[in-house]
Protein backbone atom coordinates (compact mmCIF):
# COMPACT_ATOMS: atom_id res chain seq x y z
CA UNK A 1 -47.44 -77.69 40.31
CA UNK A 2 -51.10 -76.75 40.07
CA UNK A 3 -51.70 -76.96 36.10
CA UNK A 4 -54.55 -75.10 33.44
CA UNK A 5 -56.05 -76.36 30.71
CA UNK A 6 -53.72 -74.85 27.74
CA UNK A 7 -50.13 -74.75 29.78
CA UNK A 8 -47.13 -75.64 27.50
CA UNK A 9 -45.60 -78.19 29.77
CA UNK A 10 -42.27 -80.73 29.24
CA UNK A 11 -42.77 -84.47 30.98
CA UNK A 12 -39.68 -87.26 30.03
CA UNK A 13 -38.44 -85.24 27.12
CA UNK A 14 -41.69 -84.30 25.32
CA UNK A 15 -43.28 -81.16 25.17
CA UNK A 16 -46.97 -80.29 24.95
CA UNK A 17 -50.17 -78.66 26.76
CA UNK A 18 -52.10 -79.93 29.43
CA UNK A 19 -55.28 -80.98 27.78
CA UNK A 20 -57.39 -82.20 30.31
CA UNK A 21 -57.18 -82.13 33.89
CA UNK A 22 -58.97 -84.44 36.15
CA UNK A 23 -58.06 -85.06 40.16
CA UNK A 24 -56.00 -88.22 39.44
CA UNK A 25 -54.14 -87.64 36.10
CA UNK A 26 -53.46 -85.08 33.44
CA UNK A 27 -53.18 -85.61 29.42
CA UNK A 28 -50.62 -83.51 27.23
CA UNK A 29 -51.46 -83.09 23.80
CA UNK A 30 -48.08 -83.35 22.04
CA UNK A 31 -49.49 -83.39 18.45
CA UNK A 32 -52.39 -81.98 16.90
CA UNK A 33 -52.70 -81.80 12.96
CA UNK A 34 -55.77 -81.74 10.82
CA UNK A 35 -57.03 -85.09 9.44
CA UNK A 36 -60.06 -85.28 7.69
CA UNK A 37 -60.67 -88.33 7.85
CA UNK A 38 -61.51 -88.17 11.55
CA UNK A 39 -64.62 -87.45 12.85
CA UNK A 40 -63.67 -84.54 14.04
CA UNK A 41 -61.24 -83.33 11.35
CA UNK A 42 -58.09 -83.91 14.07
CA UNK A 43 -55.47 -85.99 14.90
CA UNK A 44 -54.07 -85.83 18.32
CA UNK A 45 -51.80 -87.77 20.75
CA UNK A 46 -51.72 -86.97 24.12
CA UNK A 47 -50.01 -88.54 27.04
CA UNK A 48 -51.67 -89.67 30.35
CA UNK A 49 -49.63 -88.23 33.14
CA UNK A 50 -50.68 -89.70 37.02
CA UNK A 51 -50.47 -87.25 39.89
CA UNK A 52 -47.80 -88.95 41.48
CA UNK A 53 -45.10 -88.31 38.51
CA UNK A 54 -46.64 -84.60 38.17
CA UNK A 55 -43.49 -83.61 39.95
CA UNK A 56 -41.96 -84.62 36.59
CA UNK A 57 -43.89 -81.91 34.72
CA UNK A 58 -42.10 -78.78 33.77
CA UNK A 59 -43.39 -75.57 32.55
CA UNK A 60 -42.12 -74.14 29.66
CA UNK A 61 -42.86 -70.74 30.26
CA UNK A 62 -41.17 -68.52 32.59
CA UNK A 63 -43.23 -66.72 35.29
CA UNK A 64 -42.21 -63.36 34.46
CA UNK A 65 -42.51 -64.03 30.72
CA UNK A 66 -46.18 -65.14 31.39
CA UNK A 67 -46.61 -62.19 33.76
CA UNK A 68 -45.94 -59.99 30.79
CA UNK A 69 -47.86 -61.66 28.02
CA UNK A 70 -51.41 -62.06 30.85
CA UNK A 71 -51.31 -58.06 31.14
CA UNK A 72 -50.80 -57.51 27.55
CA UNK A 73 -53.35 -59.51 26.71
CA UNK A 74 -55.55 -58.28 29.30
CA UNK A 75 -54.95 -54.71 28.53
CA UNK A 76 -55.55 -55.58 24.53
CA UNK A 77 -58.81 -56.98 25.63
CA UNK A 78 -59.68 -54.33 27.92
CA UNK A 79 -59.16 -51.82 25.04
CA UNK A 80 -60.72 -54.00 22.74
CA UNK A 81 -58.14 -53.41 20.71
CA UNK A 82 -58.83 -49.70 19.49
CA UNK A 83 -55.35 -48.75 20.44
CA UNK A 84 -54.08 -51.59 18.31
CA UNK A 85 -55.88 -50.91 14.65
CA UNK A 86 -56.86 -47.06 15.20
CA UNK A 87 -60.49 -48.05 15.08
CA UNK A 88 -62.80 -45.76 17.53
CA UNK A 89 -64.79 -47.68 19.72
């Protein structure tokens, strides 16, 4: 499975997205909440994933779902949205 920062992935029963993505491993963010206290106002846990159990990884999107939603999106921002809100652009 060739991953992308952002995909909403299931590994051993939890479900995430692939937050970083290096040559030897992957992390999925599982939780993400605001926490002021931090320095940078988040609290996250992620899990380390090592290319060898990446077979393990499942997406949890279908292709054709995520087919549909990548032109709708592109379309949207092809339009910029005028068709959308009325707006004249």
């Amino acid at each position: 499975m060739k991953f992308k920062q952002g995909d909403y992935v299931t590994y051993r029963g939890t479900t995430g997205w692939v937050d970083f993505i290096d040559e030897n491993y992957i992390t999925i963010c599982f939780l993400d909440k605001a926490d002021f206290t931090k320095h940078n106002g988040r609290y996250q846990a992620s899990l380390l994933v090592y290319r060898e159990n990446w077979h393990e990884v499942c997406s949890c999107v279908d292709e054709t779902k995520e087919e549909q939603e990548s032109e709708t999106t592109s379309y949207f921002l092809q339009s910029r949205g005028c068709d959308y809100v009325g707006a004249a652009c």
